[in-house]
N, C-alpha and C. Protein backbone atom coordinates (compact mmCIF):
# COMPACT_ATOMS: atom_id res chain seq x y z
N UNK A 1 171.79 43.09 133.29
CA UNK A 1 170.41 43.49 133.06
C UNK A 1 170.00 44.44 134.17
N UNK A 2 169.52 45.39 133.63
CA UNK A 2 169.16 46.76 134.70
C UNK A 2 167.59 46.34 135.55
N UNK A 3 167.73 46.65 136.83
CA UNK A 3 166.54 46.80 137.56
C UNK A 3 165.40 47.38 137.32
N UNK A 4 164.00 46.82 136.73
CA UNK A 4 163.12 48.36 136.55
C UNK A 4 163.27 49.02 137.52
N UNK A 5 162.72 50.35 137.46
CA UNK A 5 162.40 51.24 138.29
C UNK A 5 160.95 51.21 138.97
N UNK A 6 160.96 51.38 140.14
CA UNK A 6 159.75 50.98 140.80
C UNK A 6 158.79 52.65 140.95
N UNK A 7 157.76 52.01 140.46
CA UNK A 7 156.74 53.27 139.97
C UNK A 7 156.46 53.95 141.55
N UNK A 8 156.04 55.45 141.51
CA UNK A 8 155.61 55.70 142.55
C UNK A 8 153.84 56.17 143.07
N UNK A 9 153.71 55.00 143.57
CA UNK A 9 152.23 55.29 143.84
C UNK A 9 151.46 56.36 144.38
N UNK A 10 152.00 56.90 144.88
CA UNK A 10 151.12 58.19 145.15
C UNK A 10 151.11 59.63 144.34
N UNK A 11 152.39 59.62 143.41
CA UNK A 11 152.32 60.21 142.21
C UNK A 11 151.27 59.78 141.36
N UNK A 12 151.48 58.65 140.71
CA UNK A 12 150.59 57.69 139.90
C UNK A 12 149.22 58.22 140.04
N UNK A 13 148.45 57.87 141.29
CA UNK A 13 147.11 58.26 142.03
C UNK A 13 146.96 59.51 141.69
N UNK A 14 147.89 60.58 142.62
CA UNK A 14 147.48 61.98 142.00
C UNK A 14 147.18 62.30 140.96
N UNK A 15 148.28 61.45 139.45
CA UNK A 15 147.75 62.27 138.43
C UNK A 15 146.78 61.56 137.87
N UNK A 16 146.22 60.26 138.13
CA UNK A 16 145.13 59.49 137.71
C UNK A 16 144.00 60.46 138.13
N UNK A 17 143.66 60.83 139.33
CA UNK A 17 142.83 61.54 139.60
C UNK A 17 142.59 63.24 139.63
N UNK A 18 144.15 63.33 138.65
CA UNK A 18 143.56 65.38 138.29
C UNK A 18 143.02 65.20 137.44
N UNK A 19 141.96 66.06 137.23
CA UNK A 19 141.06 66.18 135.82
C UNK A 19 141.47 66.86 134.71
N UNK A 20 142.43 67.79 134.87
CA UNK A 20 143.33 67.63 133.42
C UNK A 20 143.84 66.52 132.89
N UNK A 21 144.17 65.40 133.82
CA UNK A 21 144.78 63.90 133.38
C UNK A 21 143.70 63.58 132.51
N UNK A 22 142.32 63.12 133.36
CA UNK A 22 141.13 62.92 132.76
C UNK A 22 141.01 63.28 131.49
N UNK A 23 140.97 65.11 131.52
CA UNK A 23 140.68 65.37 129.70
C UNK A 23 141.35 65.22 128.92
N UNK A 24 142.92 65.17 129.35
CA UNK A 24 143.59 64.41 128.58
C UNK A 24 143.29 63.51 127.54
N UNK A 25 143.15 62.16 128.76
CA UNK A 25 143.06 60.65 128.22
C UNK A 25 141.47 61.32 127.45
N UNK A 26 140.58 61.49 127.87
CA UNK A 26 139.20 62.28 127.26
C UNK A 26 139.60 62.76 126.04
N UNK A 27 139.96 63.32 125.73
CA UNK A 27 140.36 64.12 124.29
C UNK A 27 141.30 63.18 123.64
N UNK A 28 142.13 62.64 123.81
CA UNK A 28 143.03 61.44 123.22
C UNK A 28 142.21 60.42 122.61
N UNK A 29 141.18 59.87 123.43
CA UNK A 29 140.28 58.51 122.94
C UNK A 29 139.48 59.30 121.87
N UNK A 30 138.78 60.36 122.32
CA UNK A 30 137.91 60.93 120.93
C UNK A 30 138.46 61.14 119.89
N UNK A 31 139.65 61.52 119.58
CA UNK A 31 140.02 61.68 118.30
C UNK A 31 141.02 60.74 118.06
N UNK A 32 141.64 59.88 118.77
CA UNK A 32 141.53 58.18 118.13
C UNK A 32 140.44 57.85 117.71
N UNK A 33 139.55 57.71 118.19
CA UNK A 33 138.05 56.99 117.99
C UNK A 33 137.93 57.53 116.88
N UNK A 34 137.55 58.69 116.33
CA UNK A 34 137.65 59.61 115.78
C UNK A 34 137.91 59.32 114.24
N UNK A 35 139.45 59.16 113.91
CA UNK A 35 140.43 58.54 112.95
C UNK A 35 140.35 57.14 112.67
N UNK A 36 140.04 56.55 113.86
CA UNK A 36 140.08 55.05 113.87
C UNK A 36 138.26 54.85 113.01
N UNK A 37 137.87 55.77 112.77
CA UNK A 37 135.73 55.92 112.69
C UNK A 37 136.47 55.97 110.82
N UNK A 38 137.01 57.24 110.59
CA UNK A 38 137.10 57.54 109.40
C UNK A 38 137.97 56.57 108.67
N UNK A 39 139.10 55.74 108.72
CA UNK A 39 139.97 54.63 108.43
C UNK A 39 138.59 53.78 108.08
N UNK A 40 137.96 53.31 109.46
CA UNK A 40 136.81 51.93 108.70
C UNK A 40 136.09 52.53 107.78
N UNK A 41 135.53 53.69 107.73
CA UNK A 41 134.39 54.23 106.54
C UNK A 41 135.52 54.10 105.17
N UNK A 42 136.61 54.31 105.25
CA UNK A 42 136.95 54.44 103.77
C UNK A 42 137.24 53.08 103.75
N UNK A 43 137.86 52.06 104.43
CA UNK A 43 138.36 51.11 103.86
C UNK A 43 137.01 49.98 103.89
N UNK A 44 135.86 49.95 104.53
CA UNK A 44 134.81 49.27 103.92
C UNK A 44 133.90 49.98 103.05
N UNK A 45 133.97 51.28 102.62
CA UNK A 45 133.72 51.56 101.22
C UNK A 45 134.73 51.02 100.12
N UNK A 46 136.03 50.91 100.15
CA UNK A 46 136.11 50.84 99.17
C UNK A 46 135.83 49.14 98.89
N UNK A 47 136.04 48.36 99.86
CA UNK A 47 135.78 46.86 99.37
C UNK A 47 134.31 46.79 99.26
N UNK A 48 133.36 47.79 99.48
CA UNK A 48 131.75 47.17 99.40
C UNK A 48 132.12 47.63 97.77
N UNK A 49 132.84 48.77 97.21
CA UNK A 49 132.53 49.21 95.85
C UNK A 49 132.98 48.06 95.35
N UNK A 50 134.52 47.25 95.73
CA UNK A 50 134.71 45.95 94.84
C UNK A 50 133.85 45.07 95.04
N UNK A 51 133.16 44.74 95.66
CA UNK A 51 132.21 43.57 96.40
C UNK A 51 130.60 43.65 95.00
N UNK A 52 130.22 45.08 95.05
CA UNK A 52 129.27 45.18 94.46
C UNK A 52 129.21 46.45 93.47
N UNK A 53 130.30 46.79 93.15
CA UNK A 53 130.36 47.53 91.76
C UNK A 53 131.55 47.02 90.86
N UNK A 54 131.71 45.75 90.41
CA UNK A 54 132.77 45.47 89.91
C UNK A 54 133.09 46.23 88.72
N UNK A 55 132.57 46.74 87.61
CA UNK A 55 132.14 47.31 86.65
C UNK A 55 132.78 48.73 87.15
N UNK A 56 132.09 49.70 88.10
CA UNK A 56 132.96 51.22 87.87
C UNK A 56 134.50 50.47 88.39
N UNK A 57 134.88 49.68 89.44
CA UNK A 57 136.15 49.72 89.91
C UNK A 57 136.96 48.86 88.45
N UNK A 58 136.09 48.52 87.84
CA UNK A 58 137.09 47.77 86.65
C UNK A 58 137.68 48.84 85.62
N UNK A 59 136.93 50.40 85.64
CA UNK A 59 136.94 51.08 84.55
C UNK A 59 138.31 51.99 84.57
N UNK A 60 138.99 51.44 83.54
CA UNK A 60 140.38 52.72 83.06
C UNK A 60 140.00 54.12 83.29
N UNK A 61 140.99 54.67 83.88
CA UNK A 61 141.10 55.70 84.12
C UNK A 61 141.77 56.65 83.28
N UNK A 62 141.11 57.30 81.98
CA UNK A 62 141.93 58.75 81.51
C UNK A 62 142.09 58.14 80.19
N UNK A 63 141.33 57.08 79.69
CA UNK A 63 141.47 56.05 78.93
C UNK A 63 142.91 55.31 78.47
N UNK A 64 143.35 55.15 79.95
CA UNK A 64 144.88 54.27 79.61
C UNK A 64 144.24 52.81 80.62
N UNK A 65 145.53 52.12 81.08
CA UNK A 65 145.26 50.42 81.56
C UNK A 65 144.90 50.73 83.00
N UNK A 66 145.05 51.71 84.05
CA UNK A 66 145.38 51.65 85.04
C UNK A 66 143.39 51.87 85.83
N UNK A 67 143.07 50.88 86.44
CA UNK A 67 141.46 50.74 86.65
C UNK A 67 141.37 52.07 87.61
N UNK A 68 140.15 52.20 88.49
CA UNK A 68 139.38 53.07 89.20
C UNK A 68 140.16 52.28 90.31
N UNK A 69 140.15 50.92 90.26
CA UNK A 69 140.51 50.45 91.77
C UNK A 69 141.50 50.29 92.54
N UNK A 70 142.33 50.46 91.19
CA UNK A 70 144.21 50.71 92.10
C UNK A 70 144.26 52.13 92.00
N UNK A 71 143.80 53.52 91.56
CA UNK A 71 143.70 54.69 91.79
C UNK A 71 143.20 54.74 93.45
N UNK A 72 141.93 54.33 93.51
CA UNK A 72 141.24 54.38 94.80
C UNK A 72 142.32 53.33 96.06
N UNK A 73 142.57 52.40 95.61
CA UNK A 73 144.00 51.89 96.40
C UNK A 73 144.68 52.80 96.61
N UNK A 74 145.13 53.52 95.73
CA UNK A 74 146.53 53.73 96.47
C UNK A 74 146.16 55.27 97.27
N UNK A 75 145.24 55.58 96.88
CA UNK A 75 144.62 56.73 97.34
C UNK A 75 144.20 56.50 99.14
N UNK A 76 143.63 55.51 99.22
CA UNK A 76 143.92 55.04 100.28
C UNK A 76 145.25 54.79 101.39
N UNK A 77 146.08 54.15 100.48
CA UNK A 77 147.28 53.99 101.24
C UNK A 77 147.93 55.73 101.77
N UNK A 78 147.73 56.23 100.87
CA UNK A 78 147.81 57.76 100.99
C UNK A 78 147.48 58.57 101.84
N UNK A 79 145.71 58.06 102.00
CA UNK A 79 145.23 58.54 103.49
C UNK A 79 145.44 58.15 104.52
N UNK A 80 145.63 57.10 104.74
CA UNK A 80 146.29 56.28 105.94
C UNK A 80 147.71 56.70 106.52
N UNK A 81 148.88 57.01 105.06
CA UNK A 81 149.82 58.00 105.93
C UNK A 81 149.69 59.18 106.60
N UNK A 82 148.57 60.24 106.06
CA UNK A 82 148.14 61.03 106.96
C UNK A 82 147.37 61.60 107.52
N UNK A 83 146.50 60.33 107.44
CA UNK A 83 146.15 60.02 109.25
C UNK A 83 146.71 59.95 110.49
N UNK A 84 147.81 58.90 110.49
CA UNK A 84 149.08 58.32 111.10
C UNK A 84 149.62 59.92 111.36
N UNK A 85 150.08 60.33 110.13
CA UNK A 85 150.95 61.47 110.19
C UNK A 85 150.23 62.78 111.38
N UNK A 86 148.59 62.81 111.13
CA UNK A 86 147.75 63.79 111.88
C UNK A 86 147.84 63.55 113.77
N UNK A 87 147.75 61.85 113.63
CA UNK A 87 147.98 61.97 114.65
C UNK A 87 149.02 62.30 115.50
N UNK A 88 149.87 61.94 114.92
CA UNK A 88 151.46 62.13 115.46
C UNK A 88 152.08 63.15 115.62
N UNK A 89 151.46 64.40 114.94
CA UNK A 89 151.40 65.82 114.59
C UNK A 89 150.88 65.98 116.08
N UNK A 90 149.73 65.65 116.68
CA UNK A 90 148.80 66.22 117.66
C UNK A 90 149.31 65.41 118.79
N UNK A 91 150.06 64.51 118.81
CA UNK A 91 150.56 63.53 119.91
C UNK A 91 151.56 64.22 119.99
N UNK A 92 152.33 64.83 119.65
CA UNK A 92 153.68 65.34 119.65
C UNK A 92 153.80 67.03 119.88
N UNK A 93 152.43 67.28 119.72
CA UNK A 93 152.41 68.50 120.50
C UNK A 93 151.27 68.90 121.56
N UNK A 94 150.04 68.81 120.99
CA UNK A 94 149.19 69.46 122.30
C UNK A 94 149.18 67.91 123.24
N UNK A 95 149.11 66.67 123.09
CA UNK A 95 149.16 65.59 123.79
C UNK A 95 150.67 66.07 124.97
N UNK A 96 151.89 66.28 124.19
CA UNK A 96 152.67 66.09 124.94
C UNK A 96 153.22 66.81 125.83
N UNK A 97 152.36 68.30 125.31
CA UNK A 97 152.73 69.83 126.46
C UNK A 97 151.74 69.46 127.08
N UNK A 98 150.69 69.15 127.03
CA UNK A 98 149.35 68.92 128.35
C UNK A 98 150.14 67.89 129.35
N UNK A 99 150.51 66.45 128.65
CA UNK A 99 151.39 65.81 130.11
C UNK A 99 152.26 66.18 130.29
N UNK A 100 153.66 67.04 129.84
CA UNK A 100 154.57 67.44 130.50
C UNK A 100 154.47 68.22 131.26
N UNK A 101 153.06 69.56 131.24
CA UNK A 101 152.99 70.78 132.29
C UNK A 101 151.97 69.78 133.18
N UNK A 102 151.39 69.03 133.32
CA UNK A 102 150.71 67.75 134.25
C UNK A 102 151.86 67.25 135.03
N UNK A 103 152.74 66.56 134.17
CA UNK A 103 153.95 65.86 135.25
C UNK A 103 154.76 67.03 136.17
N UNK A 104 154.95 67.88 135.60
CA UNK A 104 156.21 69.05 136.22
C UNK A 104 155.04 69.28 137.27
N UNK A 105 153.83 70.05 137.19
CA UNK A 105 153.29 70.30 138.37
C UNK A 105 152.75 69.22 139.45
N UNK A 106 152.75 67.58 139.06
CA UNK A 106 152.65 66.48 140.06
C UNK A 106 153.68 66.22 140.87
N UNK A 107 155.14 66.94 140.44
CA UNK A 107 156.41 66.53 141.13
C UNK A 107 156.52 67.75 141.79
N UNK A 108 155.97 68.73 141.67
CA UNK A 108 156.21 70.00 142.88
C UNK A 108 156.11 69.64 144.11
């Protein structure tokens, strides 16, 4: 079993306290927050529509068997991949060139 590696604190400190670190983590939480805001609006709309419109979510769609409410399901599940997908898009690039040109210039 391998040794962790022991963090170095005065690196650590420095980049806790550059303010590019700051807007970083700053811009990261807002548009989590952000995604994480739009996820609850759709997914307690759609259970207030089952909760108290049973009637439109009961209604066939295109006049075949398939209701309003497994359309709007899966439509959901749909948005949720890219969401996931948006973020991971933006984590994987402007997230990860902002800390890599952050780290390279903390180790100069």
């Amino acid at each position: 079993m391998q040794t962790p590696i022991d963090p170095d604190p005065p690196l650590e400190e420095g980049i806790a306290a550059d303010p590019r670190y700051q807007a970083l983590v700053r811009d990261r939480q807002r548009f989590s927050w952000t995604l994480t805001a739009i996820t609850v609006l759709v997914y307690s709309s759609f259970i207030s529509l089952i909760a108290f419109d049973k009637p439109l979510m009961a209604r066939p769609i295109g006049g075949g068997t398939v209701s309003l409410a497994v359309v709007l399901g899966a439509a959901m599940l749909v948005g949720t991949v890219a969401i996931c997908a948006v973020y991971v898009r933006r984590a994987n690039g402007e997230y990860d060139t902002r800390l890599g040109e952050l780290l390279a210039s903390a180790r100069r």
